[in-house]
C-alpha atoms as a PDB file:
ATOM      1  CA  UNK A   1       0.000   0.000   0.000  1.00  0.00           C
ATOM      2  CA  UNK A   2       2.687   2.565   0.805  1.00  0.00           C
ATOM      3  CA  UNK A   3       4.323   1.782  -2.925  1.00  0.00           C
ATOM      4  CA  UNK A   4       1.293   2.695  -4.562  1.00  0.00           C
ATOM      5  CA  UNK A   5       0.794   5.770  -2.366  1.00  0.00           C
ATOM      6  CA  UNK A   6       4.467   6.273  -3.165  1.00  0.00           C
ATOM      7  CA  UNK A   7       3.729   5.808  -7.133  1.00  0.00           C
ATOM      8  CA  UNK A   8       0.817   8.228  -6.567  1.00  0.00           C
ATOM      9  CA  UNK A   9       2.620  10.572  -5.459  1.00  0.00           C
ATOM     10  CA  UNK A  10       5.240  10.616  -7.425  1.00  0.00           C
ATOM     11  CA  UNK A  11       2.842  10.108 -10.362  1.00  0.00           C
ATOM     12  CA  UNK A  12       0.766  13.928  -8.791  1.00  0.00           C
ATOM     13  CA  UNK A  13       4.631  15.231  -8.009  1.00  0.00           C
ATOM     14  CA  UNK A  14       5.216  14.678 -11.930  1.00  0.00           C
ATOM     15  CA  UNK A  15       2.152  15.988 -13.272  1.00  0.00           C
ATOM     16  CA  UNK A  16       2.835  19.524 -11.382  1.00  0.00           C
ATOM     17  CA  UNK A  17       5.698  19.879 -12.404  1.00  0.00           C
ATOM     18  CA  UNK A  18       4.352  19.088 -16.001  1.00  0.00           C
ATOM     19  CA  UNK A  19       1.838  21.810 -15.516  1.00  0.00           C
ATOM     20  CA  UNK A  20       4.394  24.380 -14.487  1.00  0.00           C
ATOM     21  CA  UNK A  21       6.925  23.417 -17.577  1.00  0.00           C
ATOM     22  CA  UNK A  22       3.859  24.514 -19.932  1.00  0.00           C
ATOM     23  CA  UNK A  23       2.899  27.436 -17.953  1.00  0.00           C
ATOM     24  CA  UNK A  24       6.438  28.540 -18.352  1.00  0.00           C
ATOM     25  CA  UNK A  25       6.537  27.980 -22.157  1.00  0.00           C
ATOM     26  CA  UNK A  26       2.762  29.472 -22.845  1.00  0.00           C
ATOM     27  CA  UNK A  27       3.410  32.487 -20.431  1.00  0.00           C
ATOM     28  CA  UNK A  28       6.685  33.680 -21.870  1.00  0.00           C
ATOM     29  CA  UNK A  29       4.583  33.494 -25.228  1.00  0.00           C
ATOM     30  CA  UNK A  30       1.937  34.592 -24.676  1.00  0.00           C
ATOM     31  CA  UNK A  31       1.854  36.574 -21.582  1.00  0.00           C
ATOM     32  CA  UNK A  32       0.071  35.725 -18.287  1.00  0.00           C
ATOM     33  CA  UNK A  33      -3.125  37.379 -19.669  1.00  0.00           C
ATOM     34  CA  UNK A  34      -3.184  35.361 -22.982  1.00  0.00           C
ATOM     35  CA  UNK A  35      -3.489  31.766 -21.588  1.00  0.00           C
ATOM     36  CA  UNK A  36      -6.402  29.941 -20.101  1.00  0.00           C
ATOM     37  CA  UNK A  37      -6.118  26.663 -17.781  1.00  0.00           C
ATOM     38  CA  UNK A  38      -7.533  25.073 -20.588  1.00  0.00           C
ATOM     39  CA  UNK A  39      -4.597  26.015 -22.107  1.00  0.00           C
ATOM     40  CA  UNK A  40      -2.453  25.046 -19.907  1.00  0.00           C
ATOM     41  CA  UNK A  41      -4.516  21.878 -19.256  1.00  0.00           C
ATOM     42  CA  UNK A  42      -3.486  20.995 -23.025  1.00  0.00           C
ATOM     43  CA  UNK A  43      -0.375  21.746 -22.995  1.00  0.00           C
ATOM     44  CA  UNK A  44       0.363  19.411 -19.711  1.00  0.00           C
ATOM     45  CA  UNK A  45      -1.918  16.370 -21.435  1.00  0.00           C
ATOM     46  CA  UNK A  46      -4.832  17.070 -18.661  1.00  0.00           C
ATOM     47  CA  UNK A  47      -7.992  18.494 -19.012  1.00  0.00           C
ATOM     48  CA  UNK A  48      -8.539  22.443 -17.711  1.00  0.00           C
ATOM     49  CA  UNK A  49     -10.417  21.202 -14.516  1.00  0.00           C
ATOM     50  CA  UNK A  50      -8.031  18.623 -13.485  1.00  0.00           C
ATOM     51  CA  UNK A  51      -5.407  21.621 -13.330  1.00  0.00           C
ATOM     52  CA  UNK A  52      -7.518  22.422 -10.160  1.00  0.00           C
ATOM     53  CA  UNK A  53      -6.168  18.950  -8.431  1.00  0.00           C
ATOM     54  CA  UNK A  54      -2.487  20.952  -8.550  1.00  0.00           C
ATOM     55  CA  UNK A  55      -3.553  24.434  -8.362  1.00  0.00           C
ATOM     56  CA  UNK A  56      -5.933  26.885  -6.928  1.00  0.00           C
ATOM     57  CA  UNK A  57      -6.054  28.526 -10.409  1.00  0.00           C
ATOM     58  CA  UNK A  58      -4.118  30.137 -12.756  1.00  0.00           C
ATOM     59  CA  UNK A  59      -2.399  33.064 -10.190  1.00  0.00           C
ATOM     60  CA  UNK A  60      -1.541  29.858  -8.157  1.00  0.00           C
ATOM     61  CA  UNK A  61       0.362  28.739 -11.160  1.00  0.00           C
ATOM     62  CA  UNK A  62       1.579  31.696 -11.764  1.00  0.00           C
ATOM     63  CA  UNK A  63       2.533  32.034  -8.233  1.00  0.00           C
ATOM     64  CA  UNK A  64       4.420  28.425  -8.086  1.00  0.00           C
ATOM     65  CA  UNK A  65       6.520  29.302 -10.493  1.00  0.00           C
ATOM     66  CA  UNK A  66       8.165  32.509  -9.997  1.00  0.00           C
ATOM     67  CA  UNK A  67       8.717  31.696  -6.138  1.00  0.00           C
ATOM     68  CA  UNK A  68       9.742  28.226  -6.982  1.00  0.00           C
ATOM     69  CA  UNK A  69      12.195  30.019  -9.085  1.00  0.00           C
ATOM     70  CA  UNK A  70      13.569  32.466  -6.786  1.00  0.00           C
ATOM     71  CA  UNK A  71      13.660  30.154  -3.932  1.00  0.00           C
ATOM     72  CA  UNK A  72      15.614  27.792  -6.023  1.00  0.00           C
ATOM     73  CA  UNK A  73      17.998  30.772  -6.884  1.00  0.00           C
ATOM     74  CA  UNK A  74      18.418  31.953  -3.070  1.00  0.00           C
ATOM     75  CA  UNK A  75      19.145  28.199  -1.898  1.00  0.00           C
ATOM     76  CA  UNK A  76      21.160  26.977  -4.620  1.00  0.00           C
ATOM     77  CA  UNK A  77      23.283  30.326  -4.214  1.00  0.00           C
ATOM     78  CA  UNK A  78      23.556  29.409  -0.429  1.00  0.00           C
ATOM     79  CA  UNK A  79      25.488  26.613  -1.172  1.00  0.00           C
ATOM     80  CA  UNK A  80      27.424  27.670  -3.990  1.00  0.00           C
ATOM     81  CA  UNK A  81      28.591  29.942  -1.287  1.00  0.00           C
ATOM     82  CA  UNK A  82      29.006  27.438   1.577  1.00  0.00           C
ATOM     83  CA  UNK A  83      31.287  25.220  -0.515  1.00  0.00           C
ATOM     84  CA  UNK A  84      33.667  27.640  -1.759  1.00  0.00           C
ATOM     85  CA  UNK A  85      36.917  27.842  -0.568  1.00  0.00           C
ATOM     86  CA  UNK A  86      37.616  32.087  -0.622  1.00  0.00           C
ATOM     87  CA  UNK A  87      36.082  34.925  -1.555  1.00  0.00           C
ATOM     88  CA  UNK A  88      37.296  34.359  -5.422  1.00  0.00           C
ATOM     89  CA  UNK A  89      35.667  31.099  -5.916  1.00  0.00           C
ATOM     90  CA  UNK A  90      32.147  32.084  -3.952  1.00  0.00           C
ATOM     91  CA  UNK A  91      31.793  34.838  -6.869  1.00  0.00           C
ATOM     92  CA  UNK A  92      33.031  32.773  -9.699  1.00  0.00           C
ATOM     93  CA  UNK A  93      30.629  30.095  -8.416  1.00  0.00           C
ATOM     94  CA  UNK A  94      27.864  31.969  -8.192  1.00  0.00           C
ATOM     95  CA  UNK A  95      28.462  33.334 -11.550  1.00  0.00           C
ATOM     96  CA  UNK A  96      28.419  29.955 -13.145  1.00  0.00           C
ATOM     97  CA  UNK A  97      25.374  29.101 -10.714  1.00  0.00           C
ATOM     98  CA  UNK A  98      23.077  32.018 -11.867  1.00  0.00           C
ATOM     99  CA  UNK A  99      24.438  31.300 -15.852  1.00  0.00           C
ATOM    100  CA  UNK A 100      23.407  27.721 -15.724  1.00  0.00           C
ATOM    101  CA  UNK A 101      20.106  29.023 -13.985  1.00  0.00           C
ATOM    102  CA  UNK A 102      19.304  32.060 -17.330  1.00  0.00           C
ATOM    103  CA  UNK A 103      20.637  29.015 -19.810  1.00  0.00           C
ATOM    104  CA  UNK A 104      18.119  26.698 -18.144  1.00  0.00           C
ATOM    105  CA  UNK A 105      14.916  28.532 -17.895  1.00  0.00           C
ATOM    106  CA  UNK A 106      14.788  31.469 -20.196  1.00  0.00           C
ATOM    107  CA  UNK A 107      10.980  30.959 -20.112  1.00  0.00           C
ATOM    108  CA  UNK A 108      10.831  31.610 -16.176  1.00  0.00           C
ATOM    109  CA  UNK A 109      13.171  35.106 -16.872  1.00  0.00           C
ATOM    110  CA  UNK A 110      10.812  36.281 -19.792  1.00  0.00           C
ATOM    111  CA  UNK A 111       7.784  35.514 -17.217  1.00  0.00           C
ATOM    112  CA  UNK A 112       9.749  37.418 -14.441  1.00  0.00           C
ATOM    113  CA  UNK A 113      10.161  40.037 -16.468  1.00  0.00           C
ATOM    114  CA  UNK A 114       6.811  40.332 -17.700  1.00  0.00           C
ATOM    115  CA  UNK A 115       4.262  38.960 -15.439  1.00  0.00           C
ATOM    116  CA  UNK A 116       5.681  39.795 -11.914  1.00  0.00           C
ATOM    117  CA  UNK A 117       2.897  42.298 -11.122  1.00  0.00           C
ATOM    118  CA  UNK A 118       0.088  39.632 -12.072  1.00  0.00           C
ATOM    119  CA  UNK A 119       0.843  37.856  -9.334  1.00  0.00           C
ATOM    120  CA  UNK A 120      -1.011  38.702  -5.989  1.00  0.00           C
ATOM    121  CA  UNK A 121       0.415  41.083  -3.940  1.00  0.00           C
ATOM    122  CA  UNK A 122       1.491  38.827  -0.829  1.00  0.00           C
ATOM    123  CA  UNK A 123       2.937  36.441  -3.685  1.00  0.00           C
ATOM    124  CA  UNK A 124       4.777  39.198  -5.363  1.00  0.00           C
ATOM    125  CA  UNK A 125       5.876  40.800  -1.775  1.00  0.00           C
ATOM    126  CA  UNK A 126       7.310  37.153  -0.937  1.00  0.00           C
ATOM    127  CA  UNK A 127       9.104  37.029  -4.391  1.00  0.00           C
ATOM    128  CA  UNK A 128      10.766  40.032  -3.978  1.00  0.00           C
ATOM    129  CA  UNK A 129      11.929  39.203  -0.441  1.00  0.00           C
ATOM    130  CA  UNK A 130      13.283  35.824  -2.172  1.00  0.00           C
ATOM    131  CA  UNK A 131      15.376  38.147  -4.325  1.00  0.00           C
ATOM    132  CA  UNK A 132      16.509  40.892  -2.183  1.00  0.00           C
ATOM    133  CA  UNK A 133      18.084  37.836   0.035  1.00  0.00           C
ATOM    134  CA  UNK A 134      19.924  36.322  -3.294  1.00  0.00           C
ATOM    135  CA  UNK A 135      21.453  40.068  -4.475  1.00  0.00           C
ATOM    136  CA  UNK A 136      23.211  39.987  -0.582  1.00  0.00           C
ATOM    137  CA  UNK A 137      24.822  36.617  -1.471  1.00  0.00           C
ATOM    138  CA  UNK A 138      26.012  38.750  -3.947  1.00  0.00           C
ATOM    139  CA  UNK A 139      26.949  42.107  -2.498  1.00  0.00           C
ATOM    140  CA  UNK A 140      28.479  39.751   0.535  1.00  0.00           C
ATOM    141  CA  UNK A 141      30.827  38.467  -1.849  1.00  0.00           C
ATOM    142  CA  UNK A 142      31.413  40.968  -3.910  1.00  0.00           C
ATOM    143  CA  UNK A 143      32.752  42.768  -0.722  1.00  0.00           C
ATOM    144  CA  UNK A 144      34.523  39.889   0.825  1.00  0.00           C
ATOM    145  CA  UNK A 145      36.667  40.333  -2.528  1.00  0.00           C
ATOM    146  CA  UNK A 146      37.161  44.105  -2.301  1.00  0.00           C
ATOM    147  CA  UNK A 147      36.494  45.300   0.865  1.00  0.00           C
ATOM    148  CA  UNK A 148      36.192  48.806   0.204  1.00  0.00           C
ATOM    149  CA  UNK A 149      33.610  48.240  -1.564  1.00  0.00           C
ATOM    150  CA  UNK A 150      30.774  49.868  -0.401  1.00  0.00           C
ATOM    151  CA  UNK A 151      27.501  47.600  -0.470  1.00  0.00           C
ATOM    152  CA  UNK A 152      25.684  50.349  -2.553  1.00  0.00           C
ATOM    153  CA  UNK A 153      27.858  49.978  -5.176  1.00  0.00           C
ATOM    154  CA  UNK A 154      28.282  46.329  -4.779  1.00  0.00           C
ATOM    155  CA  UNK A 155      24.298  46.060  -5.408  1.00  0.00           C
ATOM    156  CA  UNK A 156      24.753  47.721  -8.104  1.00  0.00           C
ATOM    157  CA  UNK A 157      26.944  45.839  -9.644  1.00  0.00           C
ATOM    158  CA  UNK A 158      25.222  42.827  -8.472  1.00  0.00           C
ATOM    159  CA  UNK A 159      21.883  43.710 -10.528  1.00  0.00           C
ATOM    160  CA  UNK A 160      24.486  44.945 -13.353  1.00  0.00           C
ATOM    161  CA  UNK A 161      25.892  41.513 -14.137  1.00  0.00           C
ATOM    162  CA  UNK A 162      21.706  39.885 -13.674  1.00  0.00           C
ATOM    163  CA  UNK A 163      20.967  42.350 -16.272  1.00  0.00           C
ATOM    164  CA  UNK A 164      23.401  40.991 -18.787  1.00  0.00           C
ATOM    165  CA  UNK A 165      23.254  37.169 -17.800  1.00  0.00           C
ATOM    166  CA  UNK A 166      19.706  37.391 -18.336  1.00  0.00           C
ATOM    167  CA  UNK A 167      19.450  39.222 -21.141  1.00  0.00           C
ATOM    168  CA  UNK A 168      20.088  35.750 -22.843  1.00  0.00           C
ATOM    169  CA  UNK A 169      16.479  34.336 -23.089  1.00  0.00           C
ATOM    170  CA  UNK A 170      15.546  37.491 -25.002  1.00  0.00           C
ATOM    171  CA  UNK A 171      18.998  37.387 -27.304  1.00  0.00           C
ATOM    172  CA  UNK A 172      18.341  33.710 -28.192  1.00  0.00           C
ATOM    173  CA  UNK A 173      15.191  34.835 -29.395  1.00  0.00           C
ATOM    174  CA  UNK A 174      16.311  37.141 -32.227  1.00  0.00           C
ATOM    175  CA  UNK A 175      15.669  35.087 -35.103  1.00  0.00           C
ATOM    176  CA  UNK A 176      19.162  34.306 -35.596  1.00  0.00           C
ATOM    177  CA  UNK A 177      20.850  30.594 -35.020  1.00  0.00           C
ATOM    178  CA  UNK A 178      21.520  30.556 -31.394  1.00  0.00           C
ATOM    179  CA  UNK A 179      24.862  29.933 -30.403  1.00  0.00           C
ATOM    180  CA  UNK A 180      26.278  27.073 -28.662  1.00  0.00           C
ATOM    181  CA  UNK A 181      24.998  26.316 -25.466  1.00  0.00           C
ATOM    182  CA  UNK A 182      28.887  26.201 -24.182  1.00  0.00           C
ATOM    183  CA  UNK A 183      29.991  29.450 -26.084  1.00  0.00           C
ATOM    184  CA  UNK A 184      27.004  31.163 -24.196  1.00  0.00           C
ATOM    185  CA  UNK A 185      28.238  29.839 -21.360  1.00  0.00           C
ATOM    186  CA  UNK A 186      31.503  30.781 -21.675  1.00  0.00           C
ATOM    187  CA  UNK A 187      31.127  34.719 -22.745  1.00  0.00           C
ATOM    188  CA  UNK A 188      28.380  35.137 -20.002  1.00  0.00           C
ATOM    189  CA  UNK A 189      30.687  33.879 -17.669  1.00  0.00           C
ATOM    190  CA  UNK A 190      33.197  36.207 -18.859  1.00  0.00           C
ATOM    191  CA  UNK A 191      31.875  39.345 -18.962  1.00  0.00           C
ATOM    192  CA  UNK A 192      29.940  39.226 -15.587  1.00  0.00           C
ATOM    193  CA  UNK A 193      33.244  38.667 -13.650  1.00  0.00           C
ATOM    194  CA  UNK A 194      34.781  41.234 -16.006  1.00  0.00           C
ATOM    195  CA  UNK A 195      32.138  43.868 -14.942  1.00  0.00           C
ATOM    196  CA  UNK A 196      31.638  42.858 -11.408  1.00  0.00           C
ATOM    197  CA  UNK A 197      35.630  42.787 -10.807  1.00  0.00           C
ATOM    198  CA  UNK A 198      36.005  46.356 -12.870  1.00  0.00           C
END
């Protein structure tokens, strides 16, 4: 009995995160305002209603994934910061950390960046919290580094270098071949240690 609760789970656990891979895609297409949860039923092989079994609607949705997102950020950057060995390596690793995260989910930036304020307000308030926390990792390391630094300008440098890494999802969309997955990498890398180092 506990396998097939297990199985069930898992099975539920799957299906969510199903839902939220479409929502991703069809909101960063779309916009927030342009799908239905019929839509996103579709997209996610379930019918509209069912999405209710996952969600309280579509702002829940909406809601998942952008604080799923920048919880994932803030705790993944915790760590990346936890296992480096100086100063040096906690900023190079979190520049490779938040890379792999704008190569990864371009979708969930192009949302961010467009659908933030069609979220709830306690959601939104809670996302922004999420955030503020993951641009200290940032500033924190930025002035372990250069300790004259003052944090003001360490922010700012810190929401410099987001700008350009994720920039990408909205580059890759040009028209144009996109480049390499590894090249992207690589020049993105780059250039954000290049400015934040400057």
């Amino acid at each position: 009995m506990t396998e097939t609760l297990t199985d069930r789970g898992r099975a539920k656990a799957d299906r969510r995160d199903a839902l939220l891979a479409a929502a991703a895609r069809l909101f960063a297409d779309r916009g927030y305002a342009g799908v239905t949860l019929e839509d996103l039923g579709a997209a996610a092989g379930v019918s509209g209603p069912a999405v209710y079994r996952h969600f309280a609607g579509k702002a829940a949705v909406l809601a998942a994934l952008l604080l799923g997102a920048s919880d994932g950020l803030l705790r993944g950057g915790r760590e990346t910061v936890e296992e480096a060995a100086d100063a040096a390596s906690a900023l190079r690793s979190l520049i490779a950390f938040h890379v792999d995260f704008a190569i990864a989910n371009p979708d969930v930036i192009r949302v961010q960046d467009r659908d933030l304020q069609s979220l709830p307000a306690a959601d939104a308030h809670e996302v922004r919290r999420l955030q503020r926390e993951y641009v200290e990792l940032w500033v924190d390391a930025l002035q372990a580094l250069a300790p004259d630094r003052s944090a003001s300008e360490a922010r700012i440098r810190a929401h410099a270098a987001f700008g350009l890494v994720n920039s990408t999802p909205h580059s890759a969309r040009d028209g144009s071949r996109p480049p390499a997955t590894a090249d992207v990498r690589r020049v993105l890398e780059a250039m954000a240690w290049a400015g934040l180092t400057a």
